[in-house]
PDB file of N, CA and C in Angstrom:
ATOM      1  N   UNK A   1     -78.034  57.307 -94.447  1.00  0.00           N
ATOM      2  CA  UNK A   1     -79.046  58.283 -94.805  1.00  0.00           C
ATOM      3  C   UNK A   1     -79.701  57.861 -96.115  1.00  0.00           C
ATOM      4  N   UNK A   2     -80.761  57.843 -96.204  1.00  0.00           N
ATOM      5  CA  UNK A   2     -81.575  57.718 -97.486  1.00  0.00           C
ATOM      6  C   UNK A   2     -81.682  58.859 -98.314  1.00  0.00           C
ATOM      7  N   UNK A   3     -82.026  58.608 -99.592  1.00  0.00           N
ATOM      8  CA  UNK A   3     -81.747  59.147-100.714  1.00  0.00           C
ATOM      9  C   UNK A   3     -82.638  60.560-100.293  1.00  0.00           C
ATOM     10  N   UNK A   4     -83.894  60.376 -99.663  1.00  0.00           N
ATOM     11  CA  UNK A   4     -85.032  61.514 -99.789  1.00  0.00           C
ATOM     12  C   UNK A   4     -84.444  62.333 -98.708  1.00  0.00           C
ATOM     13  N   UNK A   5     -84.137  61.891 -97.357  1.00  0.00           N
ATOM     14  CA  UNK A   5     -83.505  63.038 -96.593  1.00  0.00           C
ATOM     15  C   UNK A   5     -82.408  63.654 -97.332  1.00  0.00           C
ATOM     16  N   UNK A   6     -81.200  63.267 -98.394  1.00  0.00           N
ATOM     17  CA  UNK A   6     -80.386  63.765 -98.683  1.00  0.00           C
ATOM     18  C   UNK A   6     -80.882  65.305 -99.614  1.00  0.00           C
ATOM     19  N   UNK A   7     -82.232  64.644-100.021  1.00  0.00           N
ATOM     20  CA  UNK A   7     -82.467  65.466-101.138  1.00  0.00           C
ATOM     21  C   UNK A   7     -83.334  66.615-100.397  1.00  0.00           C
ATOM     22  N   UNK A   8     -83.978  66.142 -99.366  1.00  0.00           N
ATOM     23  CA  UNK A   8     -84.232  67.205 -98.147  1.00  0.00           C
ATOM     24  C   UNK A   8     -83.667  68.247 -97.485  1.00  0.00           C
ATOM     25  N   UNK A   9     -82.128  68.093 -97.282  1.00  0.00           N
ATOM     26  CA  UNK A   9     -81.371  69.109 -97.140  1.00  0.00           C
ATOM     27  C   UNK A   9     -81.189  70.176 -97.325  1.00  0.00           C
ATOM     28  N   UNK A  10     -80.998  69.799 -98.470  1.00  0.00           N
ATOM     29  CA  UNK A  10     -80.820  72.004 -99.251  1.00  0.00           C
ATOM     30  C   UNK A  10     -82.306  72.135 -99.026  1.00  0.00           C
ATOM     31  N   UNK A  11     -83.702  71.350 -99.102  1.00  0.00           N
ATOM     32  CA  UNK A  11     -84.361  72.484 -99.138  1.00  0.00           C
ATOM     33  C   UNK A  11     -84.778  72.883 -97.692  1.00  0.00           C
ATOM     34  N   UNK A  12     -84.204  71.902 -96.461  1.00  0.00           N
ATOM     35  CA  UNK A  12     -84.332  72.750 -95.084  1.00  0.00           C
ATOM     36  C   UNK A  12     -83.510  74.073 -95.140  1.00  0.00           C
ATOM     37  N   UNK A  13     -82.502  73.760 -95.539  1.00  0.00           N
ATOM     38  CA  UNK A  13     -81.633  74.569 -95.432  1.00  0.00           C
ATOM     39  C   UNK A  13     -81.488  76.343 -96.112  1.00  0.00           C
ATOM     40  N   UNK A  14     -82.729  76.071 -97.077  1.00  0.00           N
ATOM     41  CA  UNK A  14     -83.211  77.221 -97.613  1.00  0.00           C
ATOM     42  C   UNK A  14     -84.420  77.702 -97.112  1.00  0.00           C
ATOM     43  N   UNK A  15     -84.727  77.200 -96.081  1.00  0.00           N
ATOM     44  CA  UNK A  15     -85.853  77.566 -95.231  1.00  0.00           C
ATOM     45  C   UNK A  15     -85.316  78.112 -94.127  1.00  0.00           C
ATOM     46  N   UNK A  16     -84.259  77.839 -93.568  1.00  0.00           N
ATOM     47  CA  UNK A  16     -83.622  78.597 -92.290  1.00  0.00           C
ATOM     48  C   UNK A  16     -82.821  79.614 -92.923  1.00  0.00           C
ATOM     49  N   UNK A  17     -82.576  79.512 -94.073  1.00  0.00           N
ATOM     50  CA  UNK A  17     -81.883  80.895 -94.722  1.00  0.00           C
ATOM     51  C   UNK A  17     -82.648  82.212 -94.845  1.00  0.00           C
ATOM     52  N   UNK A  18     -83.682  81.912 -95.438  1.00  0.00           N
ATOM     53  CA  UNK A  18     -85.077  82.393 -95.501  1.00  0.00           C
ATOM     54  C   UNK A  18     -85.317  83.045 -94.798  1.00  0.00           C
ATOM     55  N   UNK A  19     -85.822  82.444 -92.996  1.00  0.00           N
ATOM     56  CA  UNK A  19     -86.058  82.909 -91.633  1.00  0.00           C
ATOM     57  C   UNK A  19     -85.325  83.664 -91.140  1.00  0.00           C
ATOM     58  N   UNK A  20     -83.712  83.439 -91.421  1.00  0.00           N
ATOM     59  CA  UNK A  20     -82.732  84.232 -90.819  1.00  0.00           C
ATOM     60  C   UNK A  20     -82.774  85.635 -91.605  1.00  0.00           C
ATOM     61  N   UNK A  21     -83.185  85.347 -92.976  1.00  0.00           N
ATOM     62  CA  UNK A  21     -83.139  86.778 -93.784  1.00  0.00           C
ATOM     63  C   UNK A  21     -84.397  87.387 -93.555  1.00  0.00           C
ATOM     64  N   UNK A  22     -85.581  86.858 -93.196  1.00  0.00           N
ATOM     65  CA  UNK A  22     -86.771  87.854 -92.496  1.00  0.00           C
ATOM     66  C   UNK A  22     -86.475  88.307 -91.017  1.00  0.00           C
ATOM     67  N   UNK A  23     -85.740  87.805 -90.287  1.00  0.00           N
ATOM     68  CA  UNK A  23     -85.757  88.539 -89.087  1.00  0.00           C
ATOM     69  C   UNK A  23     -84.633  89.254 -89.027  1.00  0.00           C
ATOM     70  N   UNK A  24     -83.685  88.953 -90.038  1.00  0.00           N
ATOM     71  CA  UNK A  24     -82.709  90.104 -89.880  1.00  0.00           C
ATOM     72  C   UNK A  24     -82.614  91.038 -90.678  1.00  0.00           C
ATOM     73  N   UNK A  25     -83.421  91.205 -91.894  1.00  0.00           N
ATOM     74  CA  UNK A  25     -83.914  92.343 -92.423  1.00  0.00           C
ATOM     75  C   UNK A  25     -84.455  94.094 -92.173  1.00  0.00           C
ATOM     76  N   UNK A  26     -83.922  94.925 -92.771  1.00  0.00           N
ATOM     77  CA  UNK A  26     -84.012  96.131 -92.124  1.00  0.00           C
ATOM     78  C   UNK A  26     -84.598  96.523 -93.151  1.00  0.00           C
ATOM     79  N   UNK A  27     -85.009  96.343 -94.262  1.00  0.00           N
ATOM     80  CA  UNK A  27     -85.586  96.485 -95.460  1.00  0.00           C
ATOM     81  C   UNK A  27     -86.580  95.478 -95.959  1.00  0.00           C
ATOM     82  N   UNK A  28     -87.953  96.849 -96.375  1.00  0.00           N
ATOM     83  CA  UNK A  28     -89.196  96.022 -97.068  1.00  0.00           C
ATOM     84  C   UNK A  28     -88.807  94.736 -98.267  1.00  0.00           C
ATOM     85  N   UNK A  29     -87.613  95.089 -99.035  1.00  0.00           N
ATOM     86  CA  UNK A  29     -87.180  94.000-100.223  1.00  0.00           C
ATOM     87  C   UNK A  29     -86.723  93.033 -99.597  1.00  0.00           C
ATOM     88  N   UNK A  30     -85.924  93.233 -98.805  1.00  0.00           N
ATOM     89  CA  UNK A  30     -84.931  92.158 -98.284  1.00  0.00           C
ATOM     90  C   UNK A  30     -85.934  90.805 -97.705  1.00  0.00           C
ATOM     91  N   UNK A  31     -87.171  91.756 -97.107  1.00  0.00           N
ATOM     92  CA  UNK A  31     -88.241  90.452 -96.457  1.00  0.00           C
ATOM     93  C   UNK A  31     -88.679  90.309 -97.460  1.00  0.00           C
ATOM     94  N   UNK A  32     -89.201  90.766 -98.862  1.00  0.00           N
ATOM     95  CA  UNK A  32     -90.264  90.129 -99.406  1.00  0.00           C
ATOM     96  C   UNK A  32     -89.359  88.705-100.332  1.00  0.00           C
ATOM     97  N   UNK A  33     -87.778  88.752-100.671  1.00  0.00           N
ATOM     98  CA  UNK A  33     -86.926  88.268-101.120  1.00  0.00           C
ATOM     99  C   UNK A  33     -86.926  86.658-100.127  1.00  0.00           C
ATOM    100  N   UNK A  34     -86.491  86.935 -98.844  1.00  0.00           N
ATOM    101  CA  UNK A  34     -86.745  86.464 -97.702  1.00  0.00           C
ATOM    102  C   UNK A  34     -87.976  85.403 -97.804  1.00  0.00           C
ATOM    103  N   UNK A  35     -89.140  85.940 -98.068  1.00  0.00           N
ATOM    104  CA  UNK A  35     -90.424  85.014 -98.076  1.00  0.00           C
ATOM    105  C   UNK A  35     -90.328  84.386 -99.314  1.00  0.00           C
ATOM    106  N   UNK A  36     -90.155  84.850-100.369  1.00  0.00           N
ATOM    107  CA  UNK A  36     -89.871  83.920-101.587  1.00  0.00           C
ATOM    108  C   UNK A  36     -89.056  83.413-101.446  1.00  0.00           C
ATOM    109  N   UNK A  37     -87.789  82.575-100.803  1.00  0.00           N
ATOM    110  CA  UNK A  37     -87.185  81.917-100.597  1.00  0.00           C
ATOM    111  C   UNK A  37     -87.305  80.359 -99.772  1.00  0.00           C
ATOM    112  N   UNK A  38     -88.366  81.346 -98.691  1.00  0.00           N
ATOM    113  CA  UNK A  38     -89.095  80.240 -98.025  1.00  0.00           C
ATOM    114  C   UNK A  38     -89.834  79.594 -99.038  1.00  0.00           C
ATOM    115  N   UNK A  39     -91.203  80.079 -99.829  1.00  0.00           N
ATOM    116  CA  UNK A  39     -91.940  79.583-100.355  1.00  0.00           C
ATOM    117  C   UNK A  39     -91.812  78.355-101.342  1.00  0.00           C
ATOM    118  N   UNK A  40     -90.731  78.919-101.922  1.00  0.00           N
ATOM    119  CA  UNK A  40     -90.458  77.979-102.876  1.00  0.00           C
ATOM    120  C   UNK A  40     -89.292  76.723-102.021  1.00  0.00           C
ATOM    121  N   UNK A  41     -88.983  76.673-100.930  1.00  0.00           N
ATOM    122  CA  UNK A  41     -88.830  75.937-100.861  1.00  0.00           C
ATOM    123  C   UNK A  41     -89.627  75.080-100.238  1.00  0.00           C
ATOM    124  N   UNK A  42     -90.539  75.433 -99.126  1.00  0.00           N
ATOM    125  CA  UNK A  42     -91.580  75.016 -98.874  1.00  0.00           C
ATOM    126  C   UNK A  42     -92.120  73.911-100.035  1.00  0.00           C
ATOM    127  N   UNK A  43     -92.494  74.631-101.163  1.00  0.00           N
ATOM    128  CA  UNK A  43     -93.190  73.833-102.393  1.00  0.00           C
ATOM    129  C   UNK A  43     -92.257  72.842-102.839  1.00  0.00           C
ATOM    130  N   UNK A  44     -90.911  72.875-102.616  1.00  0.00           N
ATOM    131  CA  UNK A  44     -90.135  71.762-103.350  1.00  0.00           C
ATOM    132  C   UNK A  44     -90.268  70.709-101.976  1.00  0.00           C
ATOM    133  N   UNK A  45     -90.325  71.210-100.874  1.00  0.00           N
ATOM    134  CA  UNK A  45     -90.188  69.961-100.169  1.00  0.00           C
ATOM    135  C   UNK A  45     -92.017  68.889-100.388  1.00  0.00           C
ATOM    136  N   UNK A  46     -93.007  69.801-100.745  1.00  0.00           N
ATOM    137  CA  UNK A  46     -94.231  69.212-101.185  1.00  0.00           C
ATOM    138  C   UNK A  46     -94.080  68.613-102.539  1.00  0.00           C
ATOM    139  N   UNK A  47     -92.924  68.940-103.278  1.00  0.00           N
ATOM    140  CA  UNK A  47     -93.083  68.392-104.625  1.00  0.00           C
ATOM    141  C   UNK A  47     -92.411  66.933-104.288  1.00  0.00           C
ATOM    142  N   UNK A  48     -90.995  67.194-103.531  1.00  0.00           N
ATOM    143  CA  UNK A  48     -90.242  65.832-103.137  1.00  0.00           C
ATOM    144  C   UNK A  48     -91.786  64.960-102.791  1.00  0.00           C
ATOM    145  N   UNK A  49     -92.219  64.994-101.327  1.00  0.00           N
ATOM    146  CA  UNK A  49     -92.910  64.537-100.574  1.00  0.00           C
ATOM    147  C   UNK A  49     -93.826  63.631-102.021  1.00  0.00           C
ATOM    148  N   UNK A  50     -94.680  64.216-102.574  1.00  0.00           N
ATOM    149  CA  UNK A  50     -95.927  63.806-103.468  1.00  0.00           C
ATOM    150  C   UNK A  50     -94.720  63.254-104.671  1.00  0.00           C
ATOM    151  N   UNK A  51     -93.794  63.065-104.958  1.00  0.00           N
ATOM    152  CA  UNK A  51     -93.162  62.557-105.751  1.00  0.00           C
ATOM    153  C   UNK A  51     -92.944  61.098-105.545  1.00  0.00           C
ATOM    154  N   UNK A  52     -92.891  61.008-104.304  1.00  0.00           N
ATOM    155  CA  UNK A  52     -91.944  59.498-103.821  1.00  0.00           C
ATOM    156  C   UNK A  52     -92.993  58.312-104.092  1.00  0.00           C
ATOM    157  N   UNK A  53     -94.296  58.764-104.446  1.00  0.00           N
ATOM    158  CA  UNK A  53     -95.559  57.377-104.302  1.00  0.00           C
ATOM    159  C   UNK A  53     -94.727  56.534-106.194  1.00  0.00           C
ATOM    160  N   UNK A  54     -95.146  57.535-106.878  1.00  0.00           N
ATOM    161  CA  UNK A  54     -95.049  56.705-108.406  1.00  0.00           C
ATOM    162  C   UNK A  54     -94.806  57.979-108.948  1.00  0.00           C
ATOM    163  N   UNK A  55     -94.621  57.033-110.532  1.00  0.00           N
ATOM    164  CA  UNK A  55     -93.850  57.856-111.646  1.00  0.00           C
ATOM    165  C   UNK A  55     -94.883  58.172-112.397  1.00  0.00           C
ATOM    166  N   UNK A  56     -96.432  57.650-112.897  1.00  0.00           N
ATOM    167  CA  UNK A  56     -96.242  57.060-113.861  1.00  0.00           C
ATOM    168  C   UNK A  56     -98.140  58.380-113.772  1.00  0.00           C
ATOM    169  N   UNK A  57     -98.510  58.844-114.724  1.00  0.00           N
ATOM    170  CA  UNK A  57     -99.702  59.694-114.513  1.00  0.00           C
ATOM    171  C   UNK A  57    -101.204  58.642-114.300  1.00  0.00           C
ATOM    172  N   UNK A  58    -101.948  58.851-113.654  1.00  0.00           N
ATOM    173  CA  UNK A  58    -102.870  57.964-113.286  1.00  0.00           C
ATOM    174  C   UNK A  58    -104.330  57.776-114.568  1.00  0.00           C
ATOM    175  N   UNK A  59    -103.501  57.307-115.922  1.00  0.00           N
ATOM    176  CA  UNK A  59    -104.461  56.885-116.829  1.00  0.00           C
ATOM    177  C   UNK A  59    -104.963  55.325-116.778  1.00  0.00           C
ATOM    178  N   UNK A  60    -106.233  55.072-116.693  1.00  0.00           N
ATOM    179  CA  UNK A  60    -107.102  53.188-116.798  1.00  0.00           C
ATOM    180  C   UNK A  60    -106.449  52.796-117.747  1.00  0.00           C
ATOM    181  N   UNK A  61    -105.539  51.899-117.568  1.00  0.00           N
ATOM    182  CA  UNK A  61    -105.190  50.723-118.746  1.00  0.00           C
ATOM    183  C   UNK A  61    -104.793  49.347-118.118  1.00  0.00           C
ATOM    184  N   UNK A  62    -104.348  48.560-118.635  1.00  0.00           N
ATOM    185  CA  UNK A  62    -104.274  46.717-118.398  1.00  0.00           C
ATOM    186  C   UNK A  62    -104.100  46.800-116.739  1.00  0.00           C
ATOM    187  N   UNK A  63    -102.751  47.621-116.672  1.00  0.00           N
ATOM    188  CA  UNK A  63    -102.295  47.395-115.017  1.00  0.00           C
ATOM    189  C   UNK A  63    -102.883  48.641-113.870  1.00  0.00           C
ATOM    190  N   UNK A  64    -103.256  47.968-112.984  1.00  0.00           N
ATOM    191  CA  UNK A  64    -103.918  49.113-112.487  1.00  0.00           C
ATOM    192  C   UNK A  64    -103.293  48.856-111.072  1.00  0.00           C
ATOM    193  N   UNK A  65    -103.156  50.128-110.763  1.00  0.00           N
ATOM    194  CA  UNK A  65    -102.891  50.521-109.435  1.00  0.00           C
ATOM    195  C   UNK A  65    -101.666  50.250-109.372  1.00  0.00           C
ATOM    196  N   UNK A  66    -100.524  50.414-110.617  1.00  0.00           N
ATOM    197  CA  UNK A  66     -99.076  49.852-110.596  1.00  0.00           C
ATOM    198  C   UNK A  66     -97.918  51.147-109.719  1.00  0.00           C
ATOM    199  N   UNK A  67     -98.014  51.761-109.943  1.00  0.00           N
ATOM    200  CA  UNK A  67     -97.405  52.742-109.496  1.00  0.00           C
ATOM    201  C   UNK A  67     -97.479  54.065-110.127  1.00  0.00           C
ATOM    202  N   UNK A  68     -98.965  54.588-110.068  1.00  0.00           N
ATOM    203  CA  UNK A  68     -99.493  55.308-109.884  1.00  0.00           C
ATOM    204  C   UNK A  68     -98.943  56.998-109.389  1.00  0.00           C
ATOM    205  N   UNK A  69     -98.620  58.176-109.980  1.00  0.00           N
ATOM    206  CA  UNK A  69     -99.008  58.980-108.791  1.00  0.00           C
ATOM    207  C   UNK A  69    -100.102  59.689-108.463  1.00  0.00           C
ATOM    208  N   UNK A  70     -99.733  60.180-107.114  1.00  0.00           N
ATOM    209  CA  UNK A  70    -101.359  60.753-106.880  1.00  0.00           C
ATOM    210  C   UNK A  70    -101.803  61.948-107.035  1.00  0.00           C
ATOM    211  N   UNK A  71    -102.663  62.448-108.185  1.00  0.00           N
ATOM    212  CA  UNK A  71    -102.903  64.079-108.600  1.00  0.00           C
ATOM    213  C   UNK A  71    -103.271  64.635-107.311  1.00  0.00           C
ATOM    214  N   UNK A  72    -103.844  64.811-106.529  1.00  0.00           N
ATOM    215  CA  UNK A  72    -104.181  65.824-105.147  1.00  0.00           C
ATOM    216  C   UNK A  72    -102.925  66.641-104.810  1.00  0.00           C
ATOM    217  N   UNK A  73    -101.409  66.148-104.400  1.00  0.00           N
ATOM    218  CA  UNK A  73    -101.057  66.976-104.035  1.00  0.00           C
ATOM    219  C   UNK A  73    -100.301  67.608-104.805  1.00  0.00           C
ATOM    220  N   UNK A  74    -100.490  66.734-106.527  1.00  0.00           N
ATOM    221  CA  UNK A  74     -99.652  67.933-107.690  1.00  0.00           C
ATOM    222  C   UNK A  74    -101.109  69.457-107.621  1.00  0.00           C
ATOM    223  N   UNK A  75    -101.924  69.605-107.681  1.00  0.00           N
ATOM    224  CA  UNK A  75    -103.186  70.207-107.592  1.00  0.00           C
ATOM    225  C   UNK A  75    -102.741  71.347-106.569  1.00  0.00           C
ATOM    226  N   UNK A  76    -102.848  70.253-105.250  1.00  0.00           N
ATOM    227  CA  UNK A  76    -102.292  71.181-103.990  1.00  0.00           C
ATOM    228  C   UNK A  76    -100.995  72.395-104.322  1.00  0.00           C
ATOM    229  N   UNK A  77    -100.036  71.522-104.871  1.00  0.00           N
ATOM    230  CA  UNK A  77     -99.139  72.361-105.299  1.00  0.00           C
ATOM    231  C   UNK A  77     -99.099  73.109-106.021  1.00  0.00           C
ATOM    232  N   UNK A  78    -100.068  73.328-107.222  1.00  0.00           N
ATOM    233  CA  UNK A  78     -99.641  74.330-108.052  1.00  0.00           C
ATOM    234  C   UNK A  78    -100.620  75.283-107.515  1.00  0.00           C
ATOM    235  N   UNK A  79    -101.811  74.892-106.482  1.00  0.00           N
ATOM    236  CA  UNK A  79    -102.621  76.106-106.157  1.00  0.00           C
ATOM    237  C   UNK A  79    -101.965  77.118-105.081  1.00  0.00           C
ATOM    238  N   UNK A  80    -100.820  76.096-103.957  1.00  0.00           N
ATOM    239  CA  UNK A  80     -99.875  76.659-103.405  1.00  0.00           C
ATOM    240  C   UNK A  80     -98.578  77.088-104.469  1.00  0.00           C
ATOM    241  N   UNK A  81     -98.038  77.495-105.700  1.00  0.00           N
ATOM    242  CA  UNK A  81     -97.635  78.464-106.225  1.00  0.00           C
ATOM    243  C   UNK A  81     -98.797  79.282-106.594  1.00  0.00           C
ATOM    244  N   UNK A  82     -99.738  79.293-107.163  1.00  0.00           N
ATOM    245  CA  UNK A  82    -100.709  80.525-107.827  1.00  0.00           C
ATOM    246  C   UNK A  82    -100.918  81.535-106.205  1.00  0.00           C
ATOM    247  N   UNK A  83    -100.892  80.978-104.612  1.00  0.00           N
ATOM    248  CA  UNK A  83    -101.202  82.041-103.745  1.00  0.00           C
ATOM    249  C   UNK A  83     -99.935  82.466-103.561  1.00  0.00           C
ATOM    250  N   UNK A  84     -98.895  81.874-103.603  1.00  0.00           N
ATOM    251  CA  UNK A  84     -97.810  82.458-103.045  1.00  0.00           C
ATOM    252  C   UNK A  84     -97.049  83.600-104.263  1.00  0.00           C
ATOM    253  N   UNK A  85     -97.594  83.235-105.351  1.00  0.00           N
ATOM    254  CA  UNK A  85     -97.303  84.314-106.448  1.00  0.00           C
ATOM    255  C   UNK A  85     -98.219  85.883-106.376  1.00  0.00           C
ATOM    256  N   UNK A  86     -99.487  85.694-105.794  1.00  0.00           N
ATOM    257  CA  UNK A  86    -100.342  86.639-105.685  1.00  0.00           C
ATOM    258  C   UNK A  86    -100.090  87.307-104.408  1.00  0.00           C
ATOM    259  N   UNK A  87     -99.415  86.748-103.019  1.00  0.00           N
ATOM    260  CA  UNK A  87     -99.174  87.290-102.396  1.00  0.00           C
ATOM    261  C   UNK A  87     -97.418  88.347-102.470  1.00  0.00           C
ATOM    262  N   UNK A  88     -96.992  87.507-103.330  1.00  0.00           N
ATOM    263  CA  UNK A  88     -95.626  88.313-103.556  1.00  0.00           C
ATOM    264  C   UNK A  88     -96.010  89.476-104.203  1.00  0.00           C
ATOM    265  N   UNK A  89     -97.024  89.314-105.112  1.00  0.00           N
ATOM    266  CA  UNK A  89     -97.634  90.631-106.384  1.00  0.00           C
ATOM    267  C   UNK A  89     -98.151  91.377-105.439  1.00  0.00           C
ATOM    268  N   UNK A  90     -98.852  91.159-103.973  1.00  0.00           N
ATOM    269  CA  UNK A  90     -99.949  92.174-103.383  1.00  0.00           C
ATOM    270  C   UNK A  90     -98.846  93.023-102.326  1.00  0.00           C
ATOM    271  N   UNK A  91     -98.096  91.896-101.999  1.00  0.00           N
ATOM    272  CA  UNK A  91     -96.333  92.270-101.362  1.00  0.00           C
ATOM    273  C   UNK A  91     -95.823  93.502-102.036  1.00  0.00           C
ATOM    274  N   UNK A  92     -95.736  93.364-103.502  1.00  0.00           N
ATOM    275  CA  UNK A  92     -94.484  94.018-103.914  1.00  0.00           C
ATOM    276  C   UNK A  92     -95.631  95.620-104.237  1.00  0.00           C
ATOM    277  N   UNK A  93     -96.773  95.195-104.568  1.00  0.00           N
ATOM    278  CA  UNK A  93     -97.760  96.637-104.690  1.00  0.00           C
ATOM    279  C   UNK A  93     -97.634  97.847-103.456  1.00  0.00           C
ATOM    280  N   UNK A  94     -97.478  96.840-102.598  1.00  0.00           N
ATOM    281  CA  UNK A  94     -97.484  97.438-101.163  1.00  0.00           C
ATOM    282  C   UNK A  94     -96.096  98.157-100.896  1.00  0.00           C
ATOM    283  N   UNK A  95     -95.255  97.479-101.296  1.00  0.00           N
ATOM    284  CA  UNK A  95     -93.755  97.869-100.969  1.00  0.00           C
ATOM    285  C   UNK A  95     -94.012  99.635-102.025  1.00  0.00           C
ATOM    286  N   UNK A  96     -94.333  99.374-103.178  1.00  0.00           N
ATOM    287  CA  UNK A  96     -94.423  99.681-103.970  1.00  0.00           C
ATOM    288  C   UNK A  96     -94.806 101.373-103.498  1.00  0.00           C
ATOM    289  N   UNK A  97     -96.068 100.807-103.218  1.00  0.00           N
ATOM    290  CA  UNK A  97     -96.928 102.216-102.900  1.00  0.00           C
ATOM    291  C   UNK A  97     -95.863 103.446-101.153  1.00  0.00           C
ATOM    292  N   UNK A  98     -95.668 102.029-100.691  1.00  0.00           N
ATOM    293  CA  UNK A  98     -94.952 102.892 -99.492  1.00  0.00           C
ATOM    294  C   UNK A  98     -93.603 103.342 -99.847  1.00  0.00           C
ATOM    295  N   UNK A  99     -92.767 103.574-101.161  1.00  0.00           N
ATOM    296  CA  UNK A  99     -91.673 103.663-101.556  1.00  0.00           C
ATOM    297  C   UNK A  99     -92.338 105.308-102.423  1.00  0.00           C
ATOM    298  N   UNK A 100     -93.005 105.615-102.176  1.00  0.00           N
ATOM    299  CA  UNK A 100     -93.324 106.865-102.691  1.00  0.00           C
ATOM    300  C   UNK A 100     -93.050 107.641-101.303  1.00  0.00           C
ATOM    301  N   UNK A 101     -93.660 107.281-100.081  1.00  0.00           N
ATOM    302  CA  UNK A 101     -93.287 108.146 -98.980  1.00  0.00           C
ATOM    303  C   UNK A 101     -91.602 108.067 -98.662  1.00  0.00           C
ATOM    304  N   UNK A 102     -90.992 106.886 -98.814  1.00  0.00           N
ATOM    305  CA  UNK A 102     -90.033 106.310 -98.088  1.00  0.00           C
ATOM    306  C   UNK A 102     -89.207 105.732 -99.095  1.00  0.00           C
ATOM    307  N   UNK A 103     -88.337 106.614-100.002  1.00  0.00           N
ATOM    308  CA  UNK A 103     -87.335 105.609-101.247  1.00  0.00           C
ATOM    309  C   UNK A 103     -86.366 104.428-100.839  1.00  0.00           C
ATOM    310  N   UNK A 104     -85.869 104.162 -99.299  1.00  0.00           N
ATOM    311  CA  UNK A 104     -84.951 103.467 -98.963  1.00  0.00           C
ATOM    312  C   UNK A 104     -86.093 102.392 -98.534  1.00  0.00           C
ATOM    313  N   UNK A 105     -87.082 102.136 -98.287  1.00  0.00           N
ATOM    314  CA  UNK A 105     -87.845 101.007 -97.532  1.00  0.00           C
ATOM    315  C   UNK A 105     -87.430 100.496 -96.331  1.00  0.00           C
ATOM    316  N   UNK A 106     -86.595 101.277 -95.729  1.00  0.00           N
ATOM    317  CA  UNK A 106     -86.634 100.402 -94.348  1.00  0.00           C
ATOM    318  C   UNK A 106     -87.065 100.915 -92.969  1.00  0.00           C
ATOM    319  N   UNK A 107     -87.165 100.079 -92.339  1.00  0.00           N
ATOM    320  CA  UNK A 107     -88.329  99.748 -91.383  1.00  0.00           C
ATOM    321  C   UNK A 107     -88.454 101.088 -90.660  1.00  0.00           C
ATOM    322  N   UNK A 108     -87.065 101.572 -90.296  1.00  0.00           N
ATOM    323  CA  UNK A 108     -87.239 102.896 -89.403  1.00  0.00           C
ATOM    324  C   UNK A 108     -87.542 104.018 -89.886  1.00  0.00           C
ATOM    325  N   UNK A 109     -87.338 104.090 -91.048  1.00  0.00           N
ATOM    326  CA  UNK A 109     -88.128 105.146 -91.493  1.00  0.00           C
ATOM    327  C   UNK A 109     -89.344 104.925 -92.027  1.00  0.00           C
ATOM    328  N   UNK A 110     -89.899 103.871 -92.010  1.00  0.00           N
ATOM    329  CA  UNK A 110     -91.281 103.829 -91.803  1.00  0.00           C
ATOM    330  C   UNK A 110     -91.891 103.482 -90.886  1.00  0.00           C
ATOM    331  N   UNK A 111     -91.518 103.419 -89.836  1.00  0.00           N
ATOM    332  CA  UNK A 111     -92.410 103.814 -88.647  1.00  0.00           C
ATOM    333  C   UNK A 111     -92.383 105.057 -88.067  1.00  0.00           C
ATOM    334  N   UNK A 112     -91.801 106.162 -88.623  1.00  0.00           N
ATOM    335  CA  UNK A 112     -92.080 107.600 -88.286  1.00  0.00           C
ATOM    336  C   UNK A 112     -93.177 107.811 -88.668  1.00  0.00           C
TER     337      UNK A 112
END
């Protein structure tokens, strides 16, 4: 096994944790907990991925094109944390507001 699948692991593995805790959730927290779990791992497996080209930040000097990395998908990534942070904030408003009808948040008593 190579070094990058090894390092791949935990974060599959926090992605099926994730899934298993959104569908087996009986509570609004438990999913929104659930999706932030995914997310961020999601983003670490994009950080691995865009990591593996080069080390080195892409400034013009003597050597060019030495090993380089490539800004697009650091970019990509931090614009994928800024939505997944705004959707947890529009998440938790929501939880938020329906916890005035419903103090326990879960599902069956909010579908009455």
């Amino acid at each position: 096994m190579t070094p990058e699948i090894v390092r791949l692991i935990p974060m599959v593995a926090l992605i099926i944790i994730g899934c298993f805790g959104l569908l087996n959730s009986k509570n609004i927290l438990n999913s929104l907990f659930s999706l932030d779990v995914i997310d961020t791992a999601t983003i670490s497996i994009f950080v691995l991925i865009a990591a593996g080209n080069g080390f080195q930040t892409p400034i013009v000097s003597t050597l060019r094109y030495s090993s380089y990395s490539d800004p697009y998908p650091q970019a990509i990534i931090l614009t994928a944390i800024v939505i997944g942070f705004a959707t947890q904030a529009l998440l938790c408003s929501v939880a938020l507001r329906l916890g005035r009808s419903s103090p326990l948040l879960r599902y069956k008593d909010l579908e009455r």
